[in-house]
C-alpha atoms as a PDB file:
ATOM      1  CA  UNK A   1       3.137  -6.112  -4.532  1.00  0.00           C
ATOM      2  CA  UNK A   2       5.551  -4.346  -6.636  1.00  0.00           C
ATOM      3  CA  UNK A   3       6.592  -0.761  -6.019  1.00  0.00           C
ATOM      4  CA  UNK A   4       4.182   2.170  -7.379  1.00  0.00           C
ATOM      5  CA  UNK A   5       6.053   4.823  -9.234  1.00  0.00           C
ATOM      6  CA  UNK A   6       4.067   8.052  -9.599  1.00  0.00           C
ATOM      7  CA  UNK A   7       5.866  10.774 -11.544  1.00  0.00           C
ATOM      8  CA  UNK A   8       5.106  14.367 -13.210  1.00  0.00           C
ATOM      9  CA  UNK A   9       6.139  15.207 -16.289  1.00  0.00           C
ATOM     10  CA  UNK A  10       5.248  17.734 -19.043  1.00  0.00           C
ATOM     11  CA  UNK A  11       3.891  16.257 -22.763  1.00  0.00           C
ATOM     12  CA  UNK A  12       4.249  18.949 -24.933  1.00  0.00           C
ATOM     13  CA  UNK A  13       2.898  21.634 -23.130  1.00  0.00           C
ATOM     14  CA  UNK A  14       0.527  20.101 -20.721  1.00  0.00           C
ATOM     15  CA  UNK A  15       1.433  18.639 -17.040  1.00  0.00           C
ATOM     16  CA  UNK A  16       1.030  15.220 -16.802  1.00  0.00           C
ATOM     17  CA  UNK A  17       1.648  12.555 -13.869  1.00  0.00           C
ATOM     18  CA  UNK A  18       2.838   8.586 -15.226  1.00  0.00           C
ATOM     19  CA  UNK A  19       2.089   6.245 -12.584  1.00  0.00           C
ATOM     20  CA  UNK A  20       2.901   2.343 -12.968  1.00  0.00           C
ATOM     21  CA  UNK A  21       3.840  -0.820 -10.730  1.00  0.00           C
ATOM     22  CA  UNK A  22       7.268  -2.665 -11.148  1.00  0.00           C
ATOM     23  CA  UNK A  23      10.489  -1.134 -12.260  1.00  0.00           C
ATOM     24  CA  UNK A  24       9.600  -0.696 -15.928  1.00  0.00           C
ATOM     25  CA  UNK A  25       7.554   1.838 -17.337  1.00  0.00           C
ATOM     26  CA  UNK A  26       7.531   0.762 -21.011  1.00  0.00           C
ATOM     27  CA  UNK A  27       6.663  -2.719 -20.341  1.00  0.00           C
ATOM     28  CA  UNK A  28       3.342  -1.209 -18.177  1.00  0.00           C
ATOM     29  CA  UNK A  29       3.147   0.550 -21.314  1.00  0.00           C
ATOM     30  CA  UNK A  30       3.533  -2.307 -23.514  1.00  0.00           C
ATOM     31  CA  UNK A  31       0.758  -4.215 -21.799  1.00  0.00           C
ATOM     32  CA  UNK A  32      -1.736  -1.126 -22.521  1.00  0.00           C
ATOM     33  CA  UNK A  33      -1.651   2.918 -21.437  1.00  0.00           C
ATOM     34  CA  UNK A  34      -5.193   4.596 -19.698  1.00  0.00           C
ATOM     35  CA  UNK A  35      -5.285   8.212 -20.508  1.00  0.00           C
ATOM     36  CA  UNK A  36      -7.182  10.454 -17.779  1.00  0.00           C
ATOM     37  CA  UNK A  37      -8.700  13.923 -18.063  1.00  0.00           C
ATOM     38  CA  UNK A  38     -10.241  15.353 -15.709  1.00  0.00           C
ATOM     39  CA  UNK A  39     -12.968  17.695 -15.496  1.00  0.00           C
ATOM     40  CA  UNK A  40     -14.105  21.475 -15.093  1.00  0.00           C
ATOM     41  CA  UNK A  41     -12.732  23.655 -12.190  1.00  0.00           C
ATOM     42  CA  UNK A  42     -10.288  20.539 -10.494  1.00  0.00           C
ATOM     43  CA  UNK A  43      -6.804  19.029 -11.536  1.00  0.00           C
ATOM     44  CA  UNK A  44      -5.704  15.924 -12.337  1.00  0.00           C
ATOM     45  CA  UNK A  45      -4.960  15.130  -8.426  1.00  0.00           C
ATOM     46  CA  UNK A  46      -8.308  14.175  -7.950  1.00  0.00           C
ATOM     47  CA  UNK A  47      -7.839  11.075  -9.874  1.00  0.00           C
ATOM     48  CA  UNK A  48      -5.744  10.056  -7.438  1.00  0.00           C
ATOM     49  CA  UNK A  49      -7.514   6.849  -6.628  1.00  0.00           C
ATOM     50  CA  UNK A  50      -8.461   5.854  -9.878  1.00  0.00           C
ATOM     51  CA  UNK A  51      -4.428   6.563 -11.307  1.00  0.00           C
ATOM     52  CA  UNK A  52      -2.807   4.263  -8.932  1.00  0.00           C
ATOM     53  CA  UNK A  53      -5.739   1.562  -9.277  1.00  0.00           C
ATOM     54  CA  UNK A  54      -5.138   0.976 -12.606  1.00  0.00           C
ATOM     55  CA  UNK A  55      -1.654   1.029 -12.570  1.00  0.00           C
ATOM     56  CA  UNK A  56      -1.784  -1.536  -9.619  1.00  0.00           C
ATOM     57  CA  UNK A  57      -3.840  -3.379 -12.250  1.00  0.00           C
ATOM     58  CA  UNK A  58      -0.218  -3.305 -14.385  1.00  0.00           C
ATOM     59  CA  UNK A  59      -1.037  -0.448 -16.916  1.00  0.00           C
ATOM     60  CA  UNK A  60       0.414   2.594 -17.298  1.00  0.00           C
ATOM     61  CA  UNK A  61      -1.813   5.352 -16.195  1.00  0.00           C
ATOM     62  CA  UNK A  62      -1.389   9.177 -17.402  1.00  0.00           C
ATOM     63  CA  UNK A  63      -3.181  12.102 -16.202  1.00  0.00           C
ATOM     64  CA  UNK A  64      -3.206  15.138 -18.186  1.00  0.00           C
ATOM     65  CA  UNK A  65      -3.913  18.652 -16.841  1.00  0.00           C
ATOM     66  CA  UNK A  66      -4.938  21.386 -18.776  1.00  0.00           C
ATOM     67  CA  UNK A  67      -2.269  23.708 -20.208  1.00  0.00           C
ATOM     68  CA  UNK A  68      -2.001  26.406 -17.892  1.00  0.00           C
ATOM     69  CA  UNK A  69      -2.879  24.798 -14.710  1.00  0.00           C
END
């Protein structure tokens, strides 16, 4: 199984984590991008699971917090 890479960055203003399998973001990316929000009162670290499933499925999967958090 190839390596899982699970990084936080900012877009724009808003914290984000970019997970993917396999050394190459943009070609996750190429092959299609999931974005996650999460809902009221929590942060995107309760997608955990869900991130790193569909990045194991070879996707690139970004979570997006709400500004602020």
């Amino acid at each position: 199984m190839a390596q899982l890479h699970d990084v936080r960055r900012t877009l724009g203003p808003a914290p984000a984590r970019l997970v993917w399998a396999g050394d190459d973001a943009a070609a996750a990316g190429a092959r299609g991008a999931l974005l996650f929000g999460h809902g009221f009162r929590v942060g995107i670290d309760i997608q955990t699971p869900e991130l790193h499933a569909i990045a194991r499925a070879g996707y690139l999967a970004v979570g997006l917090d709400a500004v602020g958090h």
